[in-house]
C-alpha atoms as a PDB file:
ATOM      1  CA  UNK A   1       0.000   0.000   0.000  1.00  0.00           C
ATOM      2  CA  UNK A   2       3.176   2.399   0.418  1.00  0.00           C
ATOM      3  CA  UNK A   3       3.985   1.714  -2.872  1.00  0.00           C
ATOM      4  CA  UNK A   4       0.811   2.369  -4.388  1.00  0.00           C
ATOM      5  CA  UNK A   5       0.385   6.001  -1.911  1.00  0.00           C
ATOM      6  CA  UNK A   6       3.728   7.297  -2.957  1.00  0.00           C
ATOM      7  CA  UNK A   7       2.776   6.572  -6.879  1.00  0.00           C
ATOM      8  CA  UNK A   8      -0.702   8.618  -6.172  1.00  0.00           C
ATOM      9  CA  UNK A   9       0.550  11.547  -4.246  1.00  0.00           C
ATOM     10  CA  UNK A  10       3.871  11.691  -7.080  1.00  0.00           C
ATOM     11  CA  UNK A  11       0.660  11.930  -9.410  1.00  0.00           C
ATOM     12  CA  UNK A  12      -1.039  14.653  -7.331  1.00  0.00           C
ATOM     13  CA  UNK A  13       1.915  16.436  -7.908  1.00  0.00           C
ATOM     14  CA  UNK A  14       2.838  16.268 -11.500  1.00  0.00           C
ATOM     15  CA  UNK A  15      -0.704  17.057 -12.037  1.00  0.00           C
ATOM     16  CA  UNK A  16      -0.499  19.859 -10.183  1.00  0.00           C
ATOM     17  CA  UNK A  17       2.056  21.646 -11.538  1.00  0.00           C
ATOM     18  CA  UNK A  18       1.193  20.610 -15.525  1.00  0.00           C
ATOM     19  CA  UNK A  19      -2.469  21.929 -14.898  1.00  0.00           C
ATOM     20  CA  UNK A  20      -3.800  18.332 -15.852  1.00  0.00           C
ATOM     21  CA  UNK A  21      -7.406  18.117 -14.631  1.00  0.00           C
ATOM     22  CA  UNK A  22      -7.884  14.812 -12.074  1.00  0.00           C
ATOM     23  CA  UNK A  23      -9.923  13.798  -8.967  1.00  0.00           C
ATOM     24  CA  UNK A  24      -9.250  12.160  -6.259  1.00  0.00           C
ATOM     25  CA  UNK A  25     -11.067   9.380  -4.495  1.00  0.00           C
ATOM     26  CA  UNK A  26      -9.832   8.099  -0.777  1.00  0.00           C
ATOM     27  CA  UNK A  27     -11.721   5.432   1.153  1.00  0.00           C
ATOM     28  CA  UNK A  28     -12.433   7.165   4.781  1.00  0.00           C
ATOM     29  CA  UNK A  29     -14.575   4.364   6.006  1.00  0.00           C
ATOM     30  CA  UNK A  30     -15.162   0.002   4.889  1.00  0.00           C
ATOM     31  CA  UNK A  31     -17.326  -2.246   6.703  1.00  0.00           C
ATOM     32  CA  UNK A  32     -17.405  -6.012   6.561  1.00  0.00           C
ATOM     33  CA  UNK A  33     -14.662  -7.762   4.062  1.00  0.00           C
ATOM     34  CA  UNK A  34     -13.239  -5.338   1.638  1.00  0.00           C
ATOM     35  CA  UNK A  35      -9.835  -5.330  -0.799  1.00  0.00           C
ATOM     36  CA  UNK A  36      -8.729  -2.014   0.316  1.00  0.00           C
ATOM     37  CA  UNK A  37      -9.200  -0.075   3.784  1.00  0.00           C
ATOM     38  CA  UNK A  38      -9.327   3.204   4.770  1.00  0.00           C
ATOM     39  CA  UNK A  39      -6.733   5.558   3.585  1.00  0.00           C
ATOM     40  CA  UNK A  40      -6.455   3.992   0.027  1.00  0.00           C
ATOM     41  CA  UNK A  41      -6.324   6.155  -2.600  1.00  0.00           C
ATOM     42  CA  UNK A  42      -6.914   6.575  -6.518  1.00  0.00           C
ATOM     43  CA  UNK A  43      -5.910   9.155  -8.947  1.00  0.00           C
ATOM     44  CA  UNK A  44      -8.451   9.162 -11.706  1.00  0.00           C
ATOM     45  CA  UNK A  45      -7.810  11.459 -14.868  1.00  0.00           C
ATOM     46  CA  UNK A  46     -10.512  12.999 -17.452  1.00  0.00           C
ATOM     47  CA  UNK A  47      -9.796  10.036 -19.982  1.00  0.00           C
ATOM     48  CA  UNK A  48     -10.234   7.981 -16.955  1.00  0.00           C
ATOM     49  CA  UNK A  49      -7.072   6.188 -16.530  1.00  0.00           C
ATOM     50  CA  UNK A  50      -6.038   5.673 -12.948  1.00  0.00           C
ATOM     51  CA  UNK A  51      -2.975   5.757 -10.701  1.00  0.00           C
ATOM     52  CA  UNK A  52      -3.468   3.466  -7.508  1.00  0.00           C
ATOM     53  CA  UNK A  53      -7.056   1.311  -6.662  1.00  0.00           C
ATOM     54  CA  UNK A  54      -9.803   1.558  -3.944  1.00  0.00           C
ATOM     55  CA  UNK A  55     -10.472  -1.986  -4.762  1.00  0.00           C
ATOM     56  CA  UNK A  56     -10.803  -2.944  -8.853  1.00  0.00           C
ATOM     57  CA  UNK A  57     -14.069  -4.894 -10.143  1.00  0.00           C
ATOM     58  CA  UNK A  58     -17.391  -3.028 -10.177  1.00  0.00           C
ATOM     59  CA  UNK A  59     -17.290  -0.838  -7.425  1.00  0.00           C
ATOM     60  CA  UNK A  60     -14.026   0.950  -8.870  1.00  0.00           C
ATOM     61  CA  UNK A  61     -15.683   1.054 -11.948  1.00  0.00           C
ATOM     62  CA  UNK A  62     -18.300   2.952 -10.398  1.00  0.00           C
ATOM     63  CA  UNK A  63     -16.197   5.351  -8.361  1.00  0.00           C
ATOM     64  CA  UNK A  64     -14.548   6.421 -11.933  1.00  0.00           C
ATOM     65  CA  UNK A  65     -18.155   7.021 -13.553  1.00  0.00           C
ATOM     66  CA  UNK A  66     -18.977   9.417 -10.196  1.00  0.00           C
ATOM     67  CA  UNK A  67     -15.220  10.837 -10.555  1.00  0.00           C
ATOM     68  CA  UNK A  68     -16.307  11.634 -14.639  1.00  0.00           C
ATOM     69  CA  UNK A  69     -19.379  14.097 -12.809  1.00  0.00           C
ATOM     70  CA  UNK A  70     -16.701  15.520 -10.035  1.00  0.00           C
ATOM     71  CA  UNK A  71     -14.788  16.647 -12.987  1.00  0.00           C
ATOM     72  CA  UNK A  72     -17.466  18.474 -14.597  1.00  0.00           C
ATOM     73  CA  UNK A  73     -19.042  20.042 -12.044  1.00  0.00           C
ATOM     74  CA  UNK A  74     -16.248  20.915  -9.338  1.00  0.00           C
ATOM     75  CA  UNK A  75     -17.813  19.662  -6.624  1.00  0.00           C
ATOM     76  CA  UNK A  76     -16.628  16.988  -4.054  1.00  0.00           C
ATOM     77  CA  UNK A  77     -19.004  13.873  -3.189  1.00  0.00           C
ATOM     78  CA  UNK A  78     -19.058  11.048  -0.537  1.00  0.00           C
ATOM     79  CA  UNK A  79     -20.580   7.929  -1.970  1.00  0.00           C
ATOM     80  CA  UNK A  80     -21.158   4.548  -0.077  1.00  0.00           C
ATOM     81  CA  UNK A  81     -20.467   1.234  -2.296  1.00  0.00           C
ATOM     82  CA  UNK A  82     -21.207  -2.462  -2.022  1.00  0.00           C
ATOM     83  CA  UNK A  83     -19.417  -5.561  -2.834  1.00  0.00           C
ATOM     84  CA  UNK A  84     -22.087  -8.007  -3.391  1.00  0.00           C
ATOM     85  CA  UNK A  85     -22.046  -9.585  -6.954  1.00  0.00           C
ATOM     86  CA  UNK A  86     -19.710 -11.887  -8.099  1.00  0.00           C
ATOM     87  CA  UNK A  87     -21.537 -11.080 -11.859  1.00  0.00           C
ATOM     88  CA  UNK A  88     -21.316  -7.516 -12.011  1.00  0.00           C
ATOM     89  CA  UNK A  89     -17.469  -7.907 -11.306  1.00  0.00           C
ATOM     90  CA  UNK A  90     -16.936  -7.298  -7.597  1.00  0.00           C
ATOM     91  CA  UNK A  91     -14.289  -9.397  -6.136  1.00  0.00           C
ATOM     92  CA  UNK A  92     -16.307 -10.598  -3.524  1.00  0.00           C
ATOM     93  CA  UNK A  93     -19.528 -11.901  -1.780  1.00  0.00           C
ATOM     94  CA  UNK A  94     -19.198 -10.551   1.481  1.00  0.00           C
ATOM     95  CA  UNK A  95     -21.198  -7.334   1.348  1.00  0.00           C
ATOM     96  CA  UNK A  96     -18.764  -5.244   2.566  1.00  0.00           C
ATOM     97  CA  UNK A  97     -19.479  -1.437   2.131  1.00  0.00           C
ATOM     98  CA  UNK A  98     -16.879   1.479   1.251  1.00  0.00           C
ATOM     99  CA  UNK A  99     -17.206   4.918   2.040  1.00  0.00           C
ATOM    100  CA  UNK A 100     -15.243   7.203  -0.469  1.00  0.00           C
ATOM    101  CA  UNK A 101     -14.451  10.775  -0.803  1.00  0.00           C
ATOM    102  CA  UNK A 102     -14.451  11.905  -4.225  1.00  0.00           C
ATOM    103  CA  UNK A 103     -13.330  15.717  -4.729  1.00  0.00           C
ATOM    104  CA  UNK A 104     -11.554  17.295  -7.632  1.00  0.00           C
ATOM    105  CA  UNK A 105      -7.691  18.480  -7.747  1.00  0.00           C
ATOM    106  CA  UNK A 106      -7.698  22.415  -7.161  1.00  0.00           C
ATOM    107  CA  UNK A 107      -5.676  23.197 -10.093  1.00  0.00           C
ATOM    108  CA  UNK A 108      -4.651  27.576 -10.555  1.00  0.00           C
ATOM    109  CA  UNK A 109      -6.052  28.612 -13.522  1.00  0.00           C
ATOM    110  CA  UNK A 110      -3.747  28.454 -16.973  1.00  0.00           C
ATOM    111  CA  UNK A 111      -2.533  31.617 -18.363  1.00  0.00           C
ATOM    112  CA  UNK A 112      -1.332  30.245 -21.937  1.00  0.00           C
ATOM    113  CA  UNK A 113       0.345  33.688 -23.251  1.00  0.00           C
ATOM    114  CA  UNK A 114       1.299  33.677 -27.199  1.00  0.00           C
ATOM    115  CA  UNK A 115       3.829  36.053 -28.062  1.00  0.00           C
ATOM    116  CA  UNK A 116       6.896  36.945 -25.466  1.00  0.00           C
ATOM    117  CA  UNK A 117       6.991  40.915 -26.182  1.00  0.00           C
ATOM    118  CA  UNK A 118       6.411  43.863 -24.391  1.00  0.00           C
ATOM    119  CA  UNK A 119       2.885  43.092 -23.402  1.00  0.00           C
ATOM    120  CA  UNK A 120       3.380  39.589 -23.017  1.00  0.00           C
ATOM    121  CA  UNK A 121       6.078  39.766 -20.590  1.00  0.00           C
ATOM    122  CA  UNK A 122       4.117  42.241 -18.471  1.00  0.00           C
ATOM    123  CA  UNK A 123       1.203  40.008 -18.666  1.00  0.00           C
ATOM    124  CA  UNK A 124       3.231  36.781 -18.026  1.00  0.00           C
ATOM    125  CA  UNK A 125       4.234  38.895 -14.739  1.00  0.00           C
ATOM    126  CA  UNK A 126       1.270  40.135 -13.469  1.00  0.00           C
ATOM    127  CA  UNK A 127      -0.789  36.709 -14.128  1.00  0.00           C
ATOM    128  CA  UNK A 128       1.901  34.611 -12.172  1.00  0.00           C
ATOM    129  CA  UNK A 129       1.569  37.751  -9.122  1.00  0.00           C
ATOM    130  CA  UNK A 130      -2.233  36.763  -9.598  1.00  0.00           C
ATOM    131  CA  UNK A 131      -1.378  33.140  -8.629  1.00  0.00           C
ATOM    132  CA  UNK A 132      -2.356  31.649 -12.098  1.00  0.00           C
ATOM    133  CA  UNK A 133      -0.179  28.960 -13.457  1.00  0.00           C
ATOM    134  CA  UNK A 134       1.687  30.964 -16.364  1.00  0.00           C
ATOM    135  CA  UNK A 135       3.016  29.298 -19.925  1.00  0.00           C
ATOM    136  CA  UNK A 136       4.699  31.724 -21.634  1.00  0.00           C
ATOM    137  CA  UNK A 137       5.095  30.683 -25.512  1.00  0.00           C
ATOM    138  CA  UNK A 138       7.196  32.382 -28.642  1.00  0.00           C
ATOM    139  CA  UNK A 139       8.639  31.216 -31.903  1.00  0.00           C
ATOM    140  CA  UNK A 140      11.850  33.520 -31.002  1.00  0.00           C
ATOM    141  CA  UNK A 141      14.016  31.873 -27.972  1.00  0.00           C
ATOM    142  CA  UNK A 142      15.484  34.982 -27.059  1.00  0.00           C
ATOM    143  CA  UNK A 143      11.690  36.520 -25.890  1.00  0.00           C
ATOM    144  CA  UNK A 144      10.906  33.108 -24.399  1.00  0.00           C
ATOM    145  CA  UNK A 145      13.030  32.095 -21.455  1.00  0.00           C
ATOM    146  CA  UNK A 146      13.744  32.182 -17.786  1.00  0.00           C
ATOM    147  CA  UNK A 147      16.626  34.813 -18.461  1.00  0.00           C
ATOM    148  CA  UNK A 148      13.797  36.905 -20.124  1.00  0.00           C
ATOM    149  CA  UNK A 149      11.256  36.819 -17.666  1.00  0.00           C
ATOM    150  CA  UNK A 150      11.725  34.782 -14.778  1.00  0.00           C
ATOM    151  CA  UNK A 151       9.715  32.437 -12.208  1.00  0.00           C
ATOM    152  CA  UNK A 152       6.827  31.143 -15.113  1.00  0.00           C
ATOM    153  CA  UNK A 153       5.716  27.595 -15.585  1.00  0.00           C
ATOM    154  CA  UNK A 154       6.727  26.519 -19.030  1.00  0.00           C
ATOM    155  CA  UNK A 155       8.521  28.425 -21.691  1.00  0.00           C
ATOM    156  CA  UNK A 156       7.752  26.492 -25.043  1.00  0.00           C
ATOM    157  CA  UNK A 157       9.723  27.588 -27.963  1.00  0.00           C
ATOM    158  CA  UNK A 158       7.238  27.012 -31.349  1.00  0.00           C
ATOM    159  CA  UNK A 159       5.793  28.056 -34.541  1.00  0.00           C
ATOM    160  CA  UNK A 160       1.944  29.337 -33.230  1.00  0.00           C
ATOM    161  CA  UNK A 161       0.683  27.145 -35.153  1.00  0.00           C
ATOM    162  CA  UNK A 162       1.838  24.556 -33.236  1.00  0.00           C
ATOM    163  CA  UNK A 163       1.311  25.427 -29.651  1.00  0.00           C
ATOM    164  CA  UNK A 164      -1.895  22.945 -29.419  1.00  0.00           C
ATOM    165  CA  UNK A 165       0.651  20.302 -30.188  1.00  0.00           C
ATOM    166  CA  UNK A 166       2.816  21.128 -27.437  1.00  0.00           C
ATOM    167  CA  UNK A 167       0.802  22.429 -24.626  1.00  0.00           C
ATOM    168  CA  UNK A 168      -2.679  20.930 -22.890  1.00  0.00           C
ATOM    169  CA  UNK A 169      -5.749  23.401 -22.973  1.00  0.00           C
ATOM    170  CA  UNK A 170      -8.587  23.041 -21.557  1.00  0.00           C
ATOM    171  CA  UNK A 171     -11.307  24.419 -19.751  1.00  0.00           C
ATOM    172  CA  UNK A 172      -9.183  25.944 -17.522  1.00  0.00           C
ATOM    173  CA  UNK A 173      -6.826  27.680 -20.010  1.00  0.00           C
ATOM    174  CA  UNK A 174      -7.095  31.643 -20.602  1.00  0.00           C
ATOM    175  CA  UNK A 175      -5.136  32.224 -23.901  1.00  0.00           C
ATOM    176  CA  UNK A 176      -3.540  35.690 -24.351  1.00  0.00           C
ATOM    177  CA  UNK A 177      -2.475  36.274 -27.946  1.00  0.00           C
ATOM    178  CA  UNK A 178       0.008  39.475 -27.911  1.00  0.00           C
ATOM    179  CA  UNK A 179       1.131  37.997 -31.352  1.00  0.00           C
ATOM    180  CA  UNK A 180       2.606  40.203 -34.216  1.00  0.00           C
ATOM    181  CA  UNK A 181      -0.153  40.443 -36.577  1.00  0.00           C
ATOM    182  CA  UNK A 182      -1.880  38.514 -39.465  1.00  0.00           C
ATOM    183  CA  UNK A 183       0.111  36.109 -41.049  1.00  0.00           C
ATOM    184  CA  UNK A 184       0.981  34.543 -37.488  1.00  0.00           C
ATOM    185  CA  UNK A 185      -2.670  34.812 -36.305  1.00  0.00           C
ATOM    186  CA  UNK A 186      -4.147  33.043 -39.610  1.00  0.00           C
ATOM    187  CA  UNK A 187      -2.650  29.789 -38.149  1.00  0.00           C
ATOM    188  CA  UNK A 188      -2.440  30.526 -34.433  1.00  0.00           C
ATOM    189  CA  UNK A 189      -6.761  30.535 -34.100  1.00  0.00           C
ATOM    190  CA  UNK A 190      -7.961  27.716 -36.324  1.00  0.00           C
ATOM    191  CA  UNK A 191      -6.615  25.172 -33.640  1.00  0.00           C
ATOM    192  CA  UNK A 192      -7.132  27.291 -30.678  1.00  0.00           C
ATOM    193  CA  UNK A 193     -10.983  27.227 -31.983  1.00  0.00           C
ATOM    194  CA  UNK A 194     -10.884  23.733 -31.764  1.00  0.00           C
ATOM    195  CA  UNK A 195     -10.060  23.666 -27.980  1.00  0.00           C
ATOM    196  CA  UNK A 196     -11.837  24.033 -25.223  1.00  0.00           C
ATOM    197  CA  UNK A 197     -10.388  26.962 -23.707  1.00  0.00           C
ATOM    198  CA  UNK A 198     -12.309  29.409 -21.047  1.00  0.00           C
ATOM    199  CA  UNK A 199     -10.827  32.626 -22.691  1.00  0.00           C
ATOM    200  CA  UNK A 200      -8.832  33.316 -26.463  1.00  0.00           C
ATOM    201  CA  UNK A 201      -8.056  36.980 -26.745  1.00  0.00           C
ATOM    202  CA  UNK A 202      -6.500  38.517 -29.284  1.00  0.00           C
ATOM    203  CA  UNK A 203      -4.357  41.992 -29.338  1.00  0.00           C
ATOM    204  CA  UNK A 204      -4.694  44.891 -31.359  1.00  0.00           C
ATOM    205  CA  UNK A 205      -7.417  47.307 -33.128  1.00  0.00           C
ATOM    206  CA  UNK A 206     -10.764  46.648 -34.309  1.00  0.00           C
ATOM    207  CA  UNK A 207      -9.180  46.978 -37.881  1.00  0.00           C
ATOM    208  CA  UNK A 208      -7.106  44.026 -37.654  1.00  0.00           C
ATOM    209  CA  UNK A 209      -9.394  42.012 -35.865  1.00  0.00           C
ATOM    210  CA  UNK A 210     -11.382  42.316 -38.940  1.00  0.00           C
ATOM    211  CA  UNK A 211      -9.167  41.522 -41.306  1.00  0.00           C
ATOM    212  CA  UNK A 212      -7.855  38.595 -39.122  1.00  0.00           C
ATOM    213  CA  UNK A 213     -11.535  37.314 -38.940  1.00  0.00           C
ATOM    214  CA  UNK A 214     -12.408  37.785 -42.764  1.00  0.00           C
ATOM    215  CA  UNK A 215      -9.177  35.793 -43.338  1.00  0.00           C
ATOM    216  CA  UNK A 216      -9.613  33.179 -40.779  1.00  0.00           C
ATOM    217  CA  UNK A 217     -13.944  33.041 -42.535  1.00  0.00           C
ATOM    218  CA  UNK A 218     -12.204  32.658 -45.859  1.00  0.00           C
ATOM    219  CA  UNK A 219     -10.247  29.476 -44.238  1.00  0.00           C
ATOM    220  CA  UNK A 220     -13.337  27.836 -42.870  1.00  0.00           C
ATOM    221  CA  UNK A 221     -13.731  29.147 -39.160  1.00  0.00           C
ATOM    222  CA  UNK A 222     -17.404  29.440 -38.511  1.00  0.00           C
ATOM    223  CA  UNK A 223     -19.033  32.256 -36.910  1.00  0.00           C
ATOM    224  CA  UNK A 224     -20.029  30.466 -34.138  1.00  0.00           C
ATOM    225  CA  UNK A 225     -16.018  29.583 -33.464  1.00  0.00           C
ATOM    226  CA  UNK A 226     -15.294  33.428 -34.177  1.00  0.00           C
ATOM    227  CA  UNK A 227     -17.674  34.520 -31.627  1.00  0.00           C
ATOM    228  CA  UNK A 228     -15.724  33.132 -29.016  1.00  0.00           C
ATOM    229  CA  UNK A 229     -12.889  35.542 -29.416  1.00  0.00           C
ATOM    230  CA  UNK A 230     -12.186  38.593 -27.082  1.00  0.00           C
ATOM    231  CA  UNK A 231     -10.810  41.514 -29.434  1.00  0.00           C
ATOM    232  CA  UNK A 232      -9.341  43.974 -29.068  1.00  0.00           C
ATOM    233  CA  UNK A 233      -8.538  42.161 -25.437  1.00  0.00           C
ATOM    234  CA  UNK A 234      -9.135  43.631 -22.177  1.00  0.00           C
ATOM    235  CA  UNK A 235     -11.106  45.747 -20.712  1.00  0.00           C
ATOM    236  CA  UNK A 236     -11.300  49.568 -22.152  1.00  0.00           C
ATOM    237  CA  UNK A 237      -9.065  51.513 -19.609  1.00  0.00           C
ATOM    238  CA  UNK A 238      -7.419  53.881 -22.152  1.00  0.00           C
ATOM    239  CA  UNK A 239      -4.131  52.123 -21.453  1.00  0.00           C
ATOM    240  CA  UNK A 240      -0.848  52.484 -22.870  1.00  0.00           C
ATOM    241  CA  UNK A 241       2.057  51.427 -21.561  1.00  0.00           C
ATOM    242  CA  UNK A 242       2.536  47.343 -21.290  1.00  0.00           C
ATOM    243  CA  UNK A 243       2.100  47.250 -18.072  1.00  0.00           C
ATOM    244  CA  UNK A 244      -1.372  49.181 -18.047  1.00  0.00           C
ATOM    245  CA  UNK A 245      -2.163  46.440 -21.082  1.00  0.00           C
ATOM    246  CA  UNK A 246      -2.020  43.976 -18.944  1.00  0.00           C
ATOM    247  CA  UNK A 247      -3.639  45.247 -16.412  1.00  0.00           C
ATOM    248  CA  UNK A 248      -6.776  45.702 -19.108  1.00  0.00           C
ATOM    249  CA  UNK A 249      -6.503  41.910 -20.241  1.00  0.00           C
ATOM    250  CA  UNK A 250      -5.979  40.554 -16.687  1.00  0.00           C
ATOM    251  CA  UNK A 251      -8.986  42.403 -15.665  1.00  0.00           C
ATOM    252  CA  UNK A 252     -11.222  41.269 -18.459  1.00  0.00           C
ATOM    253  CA  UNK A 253      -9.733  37.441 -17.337  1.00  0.00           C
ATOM    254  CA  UNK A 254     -10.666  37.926 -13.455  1.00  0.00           C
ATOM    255  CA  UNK A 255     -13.911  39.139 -14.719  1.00  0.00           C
ATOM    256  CA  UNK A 256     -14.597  36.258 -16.634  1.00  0.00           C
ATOM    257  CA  UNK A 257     -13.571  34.045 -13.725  1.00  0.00           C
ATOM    258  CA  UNK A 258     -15.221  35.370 -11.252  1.00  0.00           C
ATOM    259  CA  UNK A 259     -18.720  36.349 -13.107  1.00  0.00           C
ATOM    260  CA  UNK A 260     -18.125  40.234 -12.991  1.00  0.00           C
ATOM    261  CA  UNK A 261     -19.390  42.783 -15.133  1.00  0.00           C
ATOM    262  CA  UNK A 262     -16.997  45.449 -15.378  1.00  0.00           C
ATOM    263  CA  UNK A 263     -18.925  47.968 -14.373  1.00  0.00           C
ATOM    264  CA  UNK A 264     -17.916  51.186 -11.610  1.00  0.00           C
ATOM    265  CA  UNK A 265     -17.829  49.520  -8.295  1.00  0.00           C
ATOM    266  CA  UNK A 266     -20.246  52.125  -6.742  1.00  0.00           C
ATOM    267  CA  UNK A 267     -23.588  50.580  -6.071  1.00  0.00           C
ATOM    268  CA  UNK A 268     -24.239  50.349  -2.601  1.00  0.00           C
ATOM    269  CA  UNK A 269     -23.873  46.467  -2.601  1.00  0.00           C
ATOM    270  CA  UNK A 270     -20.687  46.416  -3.950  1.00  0.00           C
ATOM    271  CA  UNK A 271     -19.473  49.168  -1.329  1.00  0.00           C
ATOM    272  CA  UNK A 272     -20.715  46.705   0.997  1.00  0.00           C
ATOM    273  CA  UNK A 273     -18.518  43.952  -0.573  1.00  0.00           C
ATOM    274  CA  UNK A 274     -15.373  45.872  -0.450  1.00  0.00           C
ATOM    275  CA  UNK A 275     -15.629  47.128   3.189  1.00  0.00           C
ATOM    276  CA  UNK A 276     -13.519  45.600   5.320  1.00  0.00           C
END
């Protein structure tokens, strides 16, 4: 059982830190005969592969159809299970019972920023200050490294069109695209369309955002997909420097995240919210 903990907990870990969406199912109470006790532990992933067992046959395969709901909603269960069926696949007669705690891995949210200049390195700051998990991406090595902004996640060195090969998003992604214009953006979207990422915003004027969207229409992105994109990014603040950019985009992000509108905070409820 050592073993089997220290593989789970290694798990917890690397998940952790790559952002990889799991849940987590412990057995806190078994009555009657049982293949695992209390304490046992199972790492369950969203293509539902495991690391470690509460127990195998039926009753695991139950806990990983419960742990497929945890992931979706967010929200932790305790479920009781019994070993009674040598047909349906449990490994014993005995009726024993299991108690198990199923709650999802707090993961930060993923900042996935696309283009290491100016903006993007301010942004790439202020995110990781925010306490999201920060992947800071570039086809040029010298704007894309620890030397050039220090303390992120991941650097990944790539062609844009490319970056869905080499880095996970999902629904907890927020994709900044501080890219350098057309051409790179005409094969940067296309796969980030195809993801399921919370956020895709894209830099620059209204201008180019039409001209990258009549291109990217002409290459068979739907309307629906286009819809989807945040441009110009951020919040209007009138900002100009990088760092004030970044502000704007992070802003737009936290209001995403946490349901916001954007509006003055000067209602008397949110004065109330802000007291302390």
């Amino acid at each position: 059982m050592a073993d089997d903990h220290l593989a789970v907990y290694q798990a917890l870990v690397d998940a952790q830190k790559n952002g990889i969406p799991a849940v987590l199912a412990t057995i806190i109470e078994t009555q009657g005969s049982m293949p695992r006790h209390e304490g046992s532990k199972m790492l369950i992933y969203d293509d539902q592969t495991i690391v470690g067992t509460v127990g195998g046959g039926a009753m695991e395969s139950a806990v990983i159809d419960t742990a497929k709901k945890v992931l979706q909603t967010g929200v932790a269960t305790t479920e009781t299970y019994t070993l009674n069926s040598i047909e349906d696949g449990d490994p014993g007669i005995c009726g024993g019972t299991a108690k198990i705690f199923i709650e999802p891995l707090e993961l930060p949210p993923t900042l996935l920023i696309i283009g290491g200049g100016h903006v993007g390195k301010a942004t790439a700051e202020l995110g990781k200050w925010l306490g999201f998990r920060v992947i800071l991406t570039d086809d040029r090595p010298e704007f894309c490294n620890p030397d050039y902004v220090s303390g992120l996640d991941e650097y990944v060195v790539a062609p844009p069109n490319e970056i869905a090969e080499h880095v996970t998003i999902n629904q907890q992604t927020y994709v900044v695209a501080v890219t350098r214009g057309l051409p790179i953006d005409s094969k940067l979207f296309p796969p980030l369309l195809e993801s399921s990422a919370a956020y895709i915003g894209l830099i620059g004027s209204l201008r180019r955002w039409t001209l990258t969207r009549d291109k990217l229409q002409s290459l068979g992105t739907t309307a629906e997909q286009l819809k989807r994109v945040h441009a110009p990014i951020g919040l209007e603040l009138e900002a100009e420097t990088p760092k004030e950019i970044a502000v704007s985009i992070m802003s737009e992000i936290i209001m995403i995240i946490r349901g916001g509108t954007g509006k003055p905070m000067r209602s008397p409820k949110n004065n109330e919210k802000t007291a302390i």
